[in-house]
Protein backbone atom coordinates (compact mmCIF):
# COMPACT_ATOMS: atom_id res chain seq x y z
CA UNK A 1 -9.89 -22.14 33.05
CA UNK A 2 -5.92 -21.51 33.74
CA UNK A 3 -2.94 -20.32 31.97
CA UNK A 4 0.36 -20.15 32.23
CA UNK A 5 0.79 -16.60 33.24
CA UNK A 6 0.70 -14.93 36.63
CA UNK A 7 -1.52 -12.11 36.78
CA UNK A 8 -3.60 -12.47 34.06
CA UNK A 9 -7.73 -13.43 34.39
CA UNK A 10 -8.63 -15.96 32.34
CA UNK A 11 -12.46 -15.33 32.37
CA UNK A 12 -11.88 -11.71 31.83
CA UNK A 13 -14.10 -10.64 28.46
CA UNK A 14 -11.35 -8.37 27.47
CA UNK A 15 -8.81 -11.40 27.81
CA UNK A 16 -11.43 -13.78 26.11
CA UNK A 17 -11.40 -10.94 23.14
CA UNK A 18 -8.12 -11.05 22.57
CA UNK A 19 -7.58 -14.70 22.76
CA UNK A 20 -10.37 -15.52 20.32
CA UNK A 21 -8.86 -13.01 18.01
CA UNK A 22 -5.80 -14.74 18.08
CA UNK A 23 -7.23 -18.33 17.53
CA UNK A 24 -9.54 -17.05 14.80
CA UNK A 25 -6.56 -15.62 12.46
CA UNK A 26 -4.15 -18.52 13.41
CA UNK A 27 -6.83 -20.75 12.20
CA UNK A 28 -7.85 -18.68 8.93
CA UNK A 29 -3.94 -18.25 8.15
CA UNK A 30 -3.42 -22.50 8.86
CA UNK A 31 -7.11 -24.20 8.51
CA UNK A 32 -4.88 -27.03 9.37
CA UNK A 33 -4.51 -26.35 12.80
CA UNK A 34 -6.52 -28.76 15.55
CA UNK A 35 -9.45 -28.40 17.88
CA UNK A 36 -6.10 -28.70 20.07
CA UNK A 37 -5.28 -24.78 19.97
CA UNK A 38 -6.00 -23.68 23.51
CA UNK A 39 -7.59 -20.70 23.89
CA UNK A 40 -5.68 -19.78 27.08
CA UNK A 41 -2.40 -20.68 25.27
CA UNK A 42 -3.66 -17.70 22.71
CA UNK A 43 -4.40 -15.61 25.71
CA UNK A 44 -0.73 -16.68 27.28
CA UNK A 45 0.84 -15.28 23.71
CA UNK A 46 -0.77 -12.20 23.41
CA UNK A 47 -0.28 -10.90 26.69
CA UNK A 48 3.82 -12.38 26.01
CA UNK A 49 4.11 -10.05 23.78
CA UNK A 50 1.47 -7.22 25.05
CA UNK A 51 2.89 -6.63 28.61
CA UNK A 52 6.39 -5.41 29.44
CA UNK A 53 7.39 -8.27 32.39
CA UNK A 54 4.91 -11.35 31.75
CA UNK A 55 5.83 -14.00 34.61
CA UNK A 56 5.50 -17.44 34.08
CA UNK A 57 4.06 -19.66 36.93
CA UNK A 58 6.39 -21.99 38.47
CA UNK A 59 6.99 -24.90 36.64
CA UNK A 60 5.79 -27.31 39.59
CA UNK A 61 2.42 -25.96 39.02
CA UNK A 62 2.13 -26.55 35.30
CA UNK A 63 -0.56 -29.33 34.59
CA UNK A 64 1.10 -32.24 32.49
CA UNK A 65 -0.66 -31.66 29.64
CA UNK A 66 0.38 -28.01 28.95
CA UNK A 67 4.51 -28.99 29.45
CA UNK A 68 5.15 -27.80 26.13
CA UNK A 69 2.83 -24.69 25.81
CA UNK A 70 4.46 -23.97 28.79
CA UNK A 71 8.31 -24.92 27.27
CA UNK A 72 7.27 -22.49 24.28
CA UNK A 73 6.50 -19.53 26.28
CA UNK A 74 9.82 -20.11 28.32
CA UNK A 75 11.89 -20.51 25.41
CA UNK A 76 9.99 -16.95 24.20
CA UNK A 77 10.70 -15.25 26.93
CA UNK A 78 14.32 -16.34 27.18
CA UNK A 79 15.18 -15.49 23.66
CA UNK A 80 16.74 -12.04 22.64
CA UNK A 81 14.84 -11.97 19.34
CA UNK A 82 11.94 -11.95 21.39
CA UNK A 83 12.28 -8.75 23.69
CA UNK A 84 13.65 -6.91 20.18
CA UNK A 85 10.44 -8.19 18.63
CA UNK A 86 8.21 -6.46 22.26
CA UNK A 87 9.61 -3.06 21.39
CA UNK A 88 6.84 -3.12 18.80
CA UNK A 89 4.64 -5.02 20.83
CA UNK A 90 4.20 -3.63 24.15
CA UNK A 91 1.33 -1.73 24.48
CA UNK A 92 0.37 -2.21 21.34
CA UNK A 93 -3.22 -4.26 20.81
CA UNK A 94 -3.26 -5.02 17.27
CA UNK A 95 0.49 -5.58 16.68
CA UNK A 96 0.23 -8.00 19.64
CA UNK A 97 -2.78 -9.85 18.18
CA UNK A 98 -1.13 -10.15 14.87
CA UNK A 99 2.00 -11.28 15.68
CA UNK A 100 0.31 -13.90 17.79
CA UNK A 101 -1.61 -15.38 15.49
CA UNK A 102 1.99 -15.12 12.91
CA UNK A 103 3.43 -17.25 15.55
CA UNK A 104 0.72 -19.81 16.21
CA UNK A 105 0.47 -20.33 12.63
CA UNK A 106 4.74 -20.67 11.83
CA UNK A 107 5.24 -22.64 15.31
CA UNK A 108 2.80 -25.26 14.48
CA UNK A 109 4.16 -25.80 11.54
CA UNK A 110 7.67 -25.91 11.84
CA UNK A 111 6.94 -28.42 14.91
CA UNK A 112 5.27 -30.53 12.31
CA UNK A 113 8.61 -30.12 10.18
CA UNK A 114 10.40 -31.83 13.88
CA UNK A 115 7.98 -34.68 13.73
CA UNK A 116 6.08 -33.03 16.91
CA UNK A 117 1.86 -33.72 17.18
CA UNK A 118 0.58 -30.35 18.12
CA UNK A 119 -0.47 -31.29 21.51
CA UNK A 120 2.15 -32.51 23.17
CA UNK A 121 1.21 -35.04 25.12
CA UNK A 122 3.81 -37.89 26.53
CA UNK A 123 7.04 -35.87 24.63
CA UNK A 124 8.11 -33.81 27.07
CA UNK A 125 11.82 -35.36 27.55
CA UNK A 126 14.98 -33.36 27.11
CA UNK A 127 15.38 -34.62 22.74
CA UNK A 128 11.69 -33.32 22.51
CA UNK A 129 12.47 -29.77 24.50
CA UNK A 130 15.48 -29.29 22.00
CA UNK A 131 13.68 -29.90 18.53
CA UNK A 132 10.25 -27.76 20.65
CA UNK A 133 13.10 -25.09 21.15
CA UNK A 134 14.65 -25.25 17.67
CA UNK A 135 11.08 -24.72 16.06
CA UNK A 136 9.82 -22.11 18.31
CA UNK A 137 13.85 -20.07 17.53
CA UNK A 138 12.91 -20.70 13.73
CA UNK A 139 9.52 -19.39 13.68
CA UNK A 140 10.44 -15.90 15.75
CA UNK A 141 12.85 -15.53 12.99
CA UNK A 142 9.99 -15.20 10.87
CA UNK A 143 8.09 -13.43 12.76
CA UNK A 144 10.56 -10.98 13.34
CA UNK A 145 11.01 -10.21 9.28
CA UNK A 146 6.78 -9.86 9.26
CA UNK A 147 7.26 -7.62 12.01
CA UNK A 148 9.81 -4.98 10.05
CA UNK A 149 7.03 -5.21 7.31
CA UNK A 150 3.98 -4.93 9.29
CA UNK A 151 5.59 -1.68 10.95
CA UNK A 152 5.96 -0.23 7.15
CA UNK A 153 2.79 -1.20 6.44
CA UNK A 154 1.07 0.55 9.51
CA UNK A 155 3.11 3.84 8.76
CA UNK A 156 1.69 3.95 5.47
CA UNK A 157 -1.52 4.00 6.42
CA UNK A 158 -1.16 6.09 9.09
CA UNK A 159 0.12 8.68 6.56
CA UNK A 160 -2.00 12.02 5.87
CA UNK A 161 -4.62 10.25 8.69
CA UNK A 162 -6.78 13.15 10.16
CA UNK A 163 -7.65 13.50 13.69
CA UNK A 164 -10.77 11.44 14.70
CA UNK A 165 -11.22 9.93 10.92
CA UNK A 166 -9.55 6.35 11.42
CA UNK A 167 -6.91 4.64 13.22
CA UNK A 168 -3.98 1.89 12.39
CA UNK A 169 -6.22 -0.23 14.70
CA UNK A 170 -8.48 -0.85 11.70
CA UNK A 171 -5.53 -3.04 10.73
CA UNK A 172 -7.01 -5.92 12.96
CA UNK A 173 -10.19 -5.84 10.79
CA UNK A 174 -8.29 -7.06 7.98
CA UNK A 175 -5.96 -8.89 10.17
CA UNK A 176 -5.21 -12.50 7.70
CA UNK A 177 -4.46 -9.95 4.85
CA UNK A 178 -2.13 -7.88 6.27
CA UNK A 179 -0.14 -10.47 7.86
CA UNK A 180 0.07 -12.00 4.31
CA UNK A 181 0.84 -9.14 3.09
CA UNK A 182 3.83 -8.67 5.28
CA UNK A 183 5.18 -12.26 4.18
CA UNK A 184 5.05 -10.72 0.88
CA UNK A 185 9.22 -10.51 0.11
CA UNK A 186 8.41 -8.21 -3.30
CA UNK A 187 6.39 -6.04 -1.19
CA UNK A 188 8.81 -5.58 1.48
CA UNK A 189 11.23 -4.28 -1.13
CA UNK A 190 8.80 -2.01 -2.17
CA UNK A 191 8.06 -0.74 1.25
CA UNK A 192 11.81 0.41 1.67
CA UNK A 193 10.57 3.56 -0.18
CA UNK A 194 8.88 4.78 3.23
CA UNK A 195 12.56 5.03 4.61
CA UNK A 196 12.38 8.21 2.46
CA UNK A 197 9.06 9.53 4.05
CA UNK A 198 10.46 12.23 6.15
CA UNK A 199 12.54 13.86 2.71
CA UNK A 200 9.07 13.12 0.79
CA UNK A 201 7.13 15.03 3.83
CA UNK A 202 9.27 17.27 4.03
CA UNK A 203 8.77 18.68 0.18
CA UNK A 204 5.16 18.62 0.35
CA UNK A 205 3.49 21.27 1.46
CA UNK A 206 -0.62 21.68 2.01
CA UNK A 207 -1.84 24.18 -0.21
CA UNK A 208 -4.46 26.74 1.27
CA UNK A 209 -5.97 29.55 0.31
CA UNK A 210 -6.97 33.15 2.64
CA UNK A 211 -10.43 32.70 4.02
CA UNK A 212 -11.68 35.08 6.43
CA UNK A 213 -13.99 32.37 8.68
CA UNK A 214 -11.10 29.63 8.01
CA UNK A 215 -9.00 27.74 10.35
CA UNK A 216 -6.44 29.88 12.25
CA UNK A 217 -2.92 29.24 10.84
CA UNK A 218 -0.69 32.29 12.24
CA UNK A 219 -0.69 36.46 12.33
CA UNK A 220 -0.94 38.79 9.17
CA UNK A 221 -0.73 42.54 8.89
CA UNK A 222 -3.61 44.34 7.37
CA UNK A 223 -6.88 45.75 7.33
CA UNK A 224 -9.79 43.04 7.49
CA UNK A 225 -11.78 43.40 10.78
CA UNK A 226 -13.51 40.06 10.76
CA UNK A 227 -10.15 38.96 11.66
CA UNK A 228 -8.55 41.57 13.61
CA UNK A 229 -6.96 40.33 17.10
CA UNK A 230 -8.89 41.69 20.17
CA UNK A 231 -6.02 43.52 21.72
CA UNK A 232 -6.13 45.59 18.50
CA UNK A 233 -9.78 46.61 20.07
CA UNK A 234 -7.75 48.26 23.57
CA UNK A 235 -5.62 50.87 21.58
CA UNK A 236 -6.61 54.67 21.62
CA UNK A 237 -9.05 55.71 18.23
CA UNK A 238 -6.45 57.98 16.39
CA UNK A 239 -4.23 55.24 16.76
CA UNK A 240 -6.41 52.56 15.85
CA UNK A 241 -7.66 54.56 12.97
CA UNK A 242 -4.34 55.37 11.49
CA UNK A 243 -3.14 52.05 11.75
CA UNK A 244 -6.63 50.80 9.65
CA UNK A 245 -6.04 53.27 6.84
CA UNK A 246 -2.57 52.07 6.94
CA UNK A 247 -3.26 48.54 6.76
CA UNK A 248 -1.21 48.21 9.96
CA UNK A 249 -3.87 46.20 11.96
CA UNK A 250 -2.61 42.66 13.78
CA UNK A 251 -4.65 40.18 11.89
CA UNK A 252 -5.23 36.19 13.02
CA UNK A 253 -4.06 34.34 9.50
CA UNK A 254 -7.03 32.41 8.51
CA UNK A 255 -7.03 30.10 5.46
CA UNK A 256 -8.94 27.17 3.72
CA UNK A 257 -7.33 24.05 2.78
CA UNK A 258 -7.31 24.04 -0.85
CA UNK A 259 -9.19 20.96 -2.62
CA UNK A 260 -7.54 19.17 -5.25
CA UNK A 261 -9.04 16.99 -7.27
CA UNK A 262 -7.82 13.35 -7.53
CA UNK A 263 -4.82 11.87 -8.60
CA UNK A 264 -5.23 9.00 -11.53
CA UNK A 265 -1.55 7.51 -12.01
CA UNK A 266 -1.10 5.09 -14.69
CA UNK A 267 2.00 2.92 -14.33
CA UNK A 268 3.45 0.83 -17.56
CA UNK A 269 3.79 -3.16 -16.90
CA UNK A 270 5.28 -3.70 -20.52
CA UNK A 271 7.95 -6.04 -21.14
CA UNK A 272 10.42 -3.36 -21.18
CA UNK A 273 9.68 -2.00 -17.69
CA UNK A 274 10.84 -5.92 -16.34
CA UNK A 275 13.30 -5.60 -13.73
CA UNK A 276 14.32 -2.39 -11.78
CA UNK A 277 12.15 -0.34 -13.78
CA UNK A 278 9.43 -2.15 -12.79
CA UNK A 279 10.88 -1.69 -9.09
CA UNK A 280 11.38 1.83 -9.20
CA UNK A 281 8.25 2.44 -11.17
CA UNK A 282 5.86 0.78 -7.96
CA UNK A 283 8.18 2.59 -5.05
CA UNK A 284 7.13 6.12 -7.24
CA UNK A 285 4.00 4.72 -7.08
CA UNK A 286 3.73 4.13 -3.12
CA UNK A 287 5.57 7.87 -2.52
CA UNK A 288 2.84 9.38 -5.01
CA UNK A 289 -0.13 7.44 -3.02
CA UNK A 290 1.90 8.70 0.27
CA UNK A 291 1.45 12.39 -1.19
CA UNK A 292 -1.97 12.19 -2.35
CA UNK A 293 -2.69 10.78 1.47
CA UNK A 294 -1.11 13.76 2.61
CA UNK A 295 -3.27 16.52 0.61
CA UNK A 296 -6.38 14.71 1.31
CA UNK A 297 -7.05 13.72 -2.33
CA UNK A 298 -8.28 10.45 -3.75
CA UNK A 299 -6.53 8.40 -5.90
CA UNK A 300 -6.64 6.14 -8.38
CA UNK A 301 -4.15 3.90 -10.03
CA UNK A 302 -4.27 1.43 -13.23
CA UNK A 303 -1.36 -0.52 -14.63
CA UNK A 304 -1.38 -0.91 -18.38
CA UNK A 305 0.31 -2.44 -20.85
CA UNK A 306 -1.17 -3.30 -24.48
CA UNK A 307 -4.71 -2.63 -22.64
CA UNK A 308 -5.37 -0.95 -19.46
CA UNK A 309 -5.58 -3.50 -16.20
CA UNK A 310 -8.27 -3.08 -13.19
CA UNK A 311 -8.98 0.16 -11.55
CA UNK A 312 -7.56 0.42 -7.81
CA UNK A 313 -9.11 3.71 -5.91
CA UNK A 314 -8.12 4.38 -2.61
CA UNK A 315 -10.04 7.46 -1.08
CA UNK A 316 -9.02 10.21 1.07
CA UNK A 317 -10.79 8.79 4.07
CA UNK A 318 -10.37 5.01 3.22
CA UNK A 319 -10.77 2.21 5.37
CA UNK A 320 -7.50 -0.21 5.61
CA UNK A 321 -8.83 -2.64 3.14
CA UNK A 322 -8.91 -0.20 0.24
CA UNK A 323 -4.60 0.26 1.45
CA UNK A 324 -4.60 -3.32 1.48
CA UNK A 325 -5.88 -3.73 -2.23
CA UNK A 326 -3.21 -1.56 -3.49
CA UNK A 327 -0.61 -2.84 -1.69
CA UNK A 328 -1.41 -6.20 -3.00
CA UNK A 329 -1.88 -5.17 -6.50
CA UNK A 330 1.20 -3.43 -6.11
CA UNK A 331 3.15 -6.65 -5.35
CA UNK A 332 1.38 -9.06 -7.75
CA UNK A 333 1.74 -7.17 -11.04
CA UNK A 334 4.71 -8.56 -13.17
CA UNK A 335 6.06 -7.22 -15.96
CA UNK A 336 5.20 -8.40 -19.90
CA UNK A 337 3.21 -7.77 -22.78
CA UNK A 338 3.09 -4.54 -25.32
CA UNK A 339 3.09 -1.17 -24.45
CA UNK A 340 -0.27 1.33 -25.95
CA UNK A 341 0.33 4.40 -24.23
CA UNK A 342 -2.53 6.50 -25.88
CA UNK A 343 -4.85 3.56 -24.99
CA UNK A 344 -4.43 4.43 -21.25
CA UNK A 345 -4.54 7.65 -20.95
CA UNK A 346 -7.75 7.92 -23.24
CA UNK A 347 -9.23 5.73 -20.72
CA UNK A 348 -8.29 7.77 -17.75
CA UNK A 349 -9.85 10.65 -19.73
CA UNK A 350 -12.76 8.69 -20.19
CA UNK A 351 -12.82 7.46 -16.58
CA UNK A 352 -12.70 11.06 -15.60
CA UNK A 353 -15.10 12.20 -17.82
CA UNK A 354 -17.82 9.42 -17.39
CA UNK A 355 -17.59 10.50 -13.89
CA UNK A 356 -16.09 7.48 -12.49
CA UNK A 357 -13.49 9.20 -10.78
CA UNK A 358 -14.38 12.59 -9.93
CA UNK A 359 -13.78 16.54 -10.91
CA UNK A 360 -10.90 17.92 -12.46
CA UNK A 361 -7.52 15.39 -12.09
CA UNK A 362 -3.95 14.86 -12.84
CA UNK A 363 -3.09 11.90 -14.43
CA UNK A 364 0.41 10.81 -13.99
CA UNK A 365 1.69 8.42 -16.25
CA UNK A 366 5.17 6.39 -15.50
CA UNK A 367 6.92 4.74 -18.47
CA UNK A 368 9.59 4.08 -20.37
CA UNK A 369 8.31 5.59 -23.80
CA UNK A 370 9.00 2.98 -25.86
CA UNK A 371 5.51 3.74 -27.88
CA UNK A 372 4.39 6.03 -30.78
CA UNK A 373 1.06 7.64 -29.70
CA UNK A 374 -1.64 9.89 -31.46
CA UNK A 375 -1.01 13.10 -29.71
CA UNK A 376 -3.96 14.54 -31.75
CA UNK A 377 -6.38 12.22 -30.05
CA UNK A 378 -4.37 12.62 -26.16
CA UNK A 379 -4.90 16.25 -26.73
CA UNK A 380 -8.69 16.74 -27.62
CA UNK A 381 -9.33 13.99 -24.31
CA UNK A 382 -7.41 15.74 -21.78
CA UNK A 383 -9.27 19.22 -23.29
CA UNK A 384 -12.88 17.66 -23.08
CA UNK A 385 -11.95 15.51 -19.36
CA UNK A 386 -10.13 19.37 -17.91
CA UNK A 387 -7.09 17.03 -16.93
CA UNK A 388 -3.70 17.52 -17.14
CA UNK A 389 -1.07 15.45 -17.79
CA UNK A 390 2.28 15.12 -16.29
CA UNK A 391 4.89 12.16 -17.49
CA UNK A 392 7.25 10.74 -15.48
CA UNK A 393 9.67 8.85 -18.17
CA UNK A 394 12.31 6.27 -17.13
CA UNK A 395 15.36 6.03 -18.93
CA UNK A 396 13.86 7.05 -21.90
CA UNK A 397 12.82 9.91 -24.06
CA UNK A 398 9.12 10.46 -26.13
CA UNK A 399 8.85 13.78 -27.82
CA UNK A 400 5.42 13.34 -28.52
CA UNK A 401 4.60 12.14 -25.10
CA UNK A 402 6.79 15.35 -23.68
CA UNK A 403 4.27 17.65 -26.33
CA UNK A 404 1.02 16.78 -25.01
CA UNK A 405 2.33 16.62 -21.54
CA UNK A 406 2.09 19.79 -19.15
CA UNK A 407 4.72 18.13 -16.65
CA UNK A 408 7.79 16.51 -18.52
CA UNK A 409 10.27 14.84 -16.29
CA UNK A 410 13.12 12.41 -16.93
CA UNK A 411 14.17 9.79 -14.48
CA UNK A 412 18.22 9.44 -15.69
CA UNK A 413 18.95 7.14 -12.69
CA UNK A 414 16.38 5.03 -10.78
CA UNK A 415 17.22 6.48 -7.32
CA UNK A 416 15.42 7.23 -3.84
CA UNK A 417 16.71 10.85 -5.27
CA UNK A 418 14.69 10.62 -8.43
CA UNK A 419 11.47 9.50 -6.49
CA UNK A 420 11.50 12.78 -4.59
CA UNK A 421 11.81 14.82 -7.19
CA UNK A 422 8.76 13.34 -9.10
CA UNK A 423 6.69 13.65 -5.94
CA UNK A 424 8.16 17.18 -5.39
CA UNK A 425 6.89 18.12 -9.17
């Protein structure tokens, strides 16, 4: 068993790992590919892209056979594209074992677009190393586009993560999805929203409330001796006593995150949210889902349009796949059909109430208005579910919808600015 690559072990389980991994998702993202996928050439990829300085062996030592696994990795290696693309990839496992399978998968075929057989064999002369070359350049282009994505996509779910409760290394779990999803061209518009994430983090703040046997979060001033600060302890008793009946005392600040129930957005997919609205209306979306990540809350999300569509949840401590769902939901969902507002949000009561999605919520519904509702009916739900409501409307204006709602905001331009300020609310 032999590579390409100096200073790598072949027979090394870790090495076998990662190779496999690669094979398996080339071959789930292009069933097409042969029985002539090498697993060392999978090994010789990853570790491409995984180590800082991969050396080739010398070319005299390359077995017949493996000329153009071996002209591939060269032209890799020798391509600028390809050491911006190992700025994400070096050190980096799962990025690594993506992108390798990416590249399998859009090398093999654009070498079948040249004409080439996937092995190789007998067309190793200078007319077959310049179409090998112009297939391998075209596929890191590619590549590099998935790999702008795949970064977005790993930042949103590291987002609100907690210490010791997940990693982004769950990606690999759902590996074929999320490299589909980061072909996805409607979703990488979306994800241009998390180029906002620091203003977005920046406005939200954790909400917590005093707790004497909570997690330490500064100093205070006062009088409680459960948390008083030892040195306190040292000073002379009239002191000490004065300074206790004058609430002077050097206090640790201890306080309890505050639980919020979950967030239950309902976003409008009628025929008059086509085309920007329907843009701006998922990126408010993805920065809501970003804030609910951040104060630990679950959420929930249904598009609707004459009739409510399928329930998405992600939870506070989800697993990848549940990010993955949303995200593609997200991208699929076109615009069309009627608009029932008071449909929706009675069923979002419901949901709430039937205990489907938990204690007290907010329900945030996006839309453009353009419905009459029964604001009788909205009202005696969101009484009997304990919800409240708070409408985000785009470029439009419902008076009713504004009366029943205890959050009424107007989205005059569909802006990055107009985003934060919805997530600020």
């Amino acid at each position: 068993m032999g590579g390409n690559l100096k200073g790598v072990n072949y027979g090394d389980p870790i090495s076998l790992y990662r190779g496999e991994k690669v094979v398996y998702l080339a071959k789930r993202l292009w069933p097409k590919l042969s029985e002539k996928l090498r697993l060392e050439f999978a090994i010789d990829l990853f570790y491409t892209l995984y180590l800082p300085y991969p050396l080739l062996r010398p070319a005299s030592e390359v077995e017949p056979e493996r000329a153009r696994e071996y002209y591939i990795l060269r032209t890799l290696i020798d391509s600028e594209d390809f050491h911006a693309l190992k700025i994400y990839t070096i050190g980096n496992t799962t990025s690594a074992t993506l992108l390798s399978a990416s590249l399998i998968d859009h090398i093999g075929k654009e070498l079948e677009r040249e004409g080439l057989s996937e092995g190789g064999e007998g067309e190793e002369g200078s007319e077959a190393h310049g179409n090998v070359a112009r297939a391998v350049r075209r596929a890191l282009k590619k590549v590099m586009k998935e790999s702008s994505t795949l970064r977005k996509i790993e930042r949103l779910m590291s987002t609100g993560l907690e210490a010791g409760k997940g990693s982004t290394l769950d990606l690999e779990e759902s590996g074929e999805d999320v490299i589909k999803l980061a072909r996805n061209t409607d979703l990488e518009k979306l994800l241009e929203i998390l180029s906002i994430m620091p203003d977005i983090n920046r406005k939200i703040k954790r909400r917590y409330d005093p707790f004497s046997r909570g997690e330490f979060r500064g100093y205070d001033i006062g009088k409680d001796l459960e948390r008083i600060v030892p040195t306190e302890l040292m000073l002379p008793k009239i002191y000490f006593k004065i300074k206790y009946l004058e609430s002077k005392l050097l206090l640790y600040e201890k306080v309890l995150s505050r639980s919020s129930g979950p967030v239950y957005l309902l976003t409008d997919k009628s025929g008059s949210m086509e085309g920007e609205k329907m843009l701006w209306a998922k990126a408010t979306s993805i920065a809501l889902f970003m804030r609910s990540r951040r104060e630990r809350r679950d959420f929930y999300m249904r598009f609707f349009d004459g009739l409510p569509h399928e329930l998405i949840k992600v939870s506070r401590r989800s697993k990848p796949r549940e990010v993955i769902r949303f995200l593609e939901y997200l991208s699929k969902v076109k615009g069309g059909g009627g608009t029932d507002i008071t449909k929706a949000i009675v069923r979002a009561c419901d949901d709430i109430k039937g205990g489907h999605v938990g204690k007290t919520s907010d329900i945030i519904i996006i839309t453009d208005g353009e419905d009459n509702i029964a604001d009788g009916i909205i009202r005696r739900k969101l009484r009997l579910s304990n919800a409240r409501l708070v409408a985000v409307m785009i470029l439009g204006e419902n008076r009713d919808l504004r009366s029943v709602s205890e959050n009424y905001l107007r989205a005059l331009r569909l802006s990055k600015e107009e985003i934060i300020r919805v997530v600020e609310a």
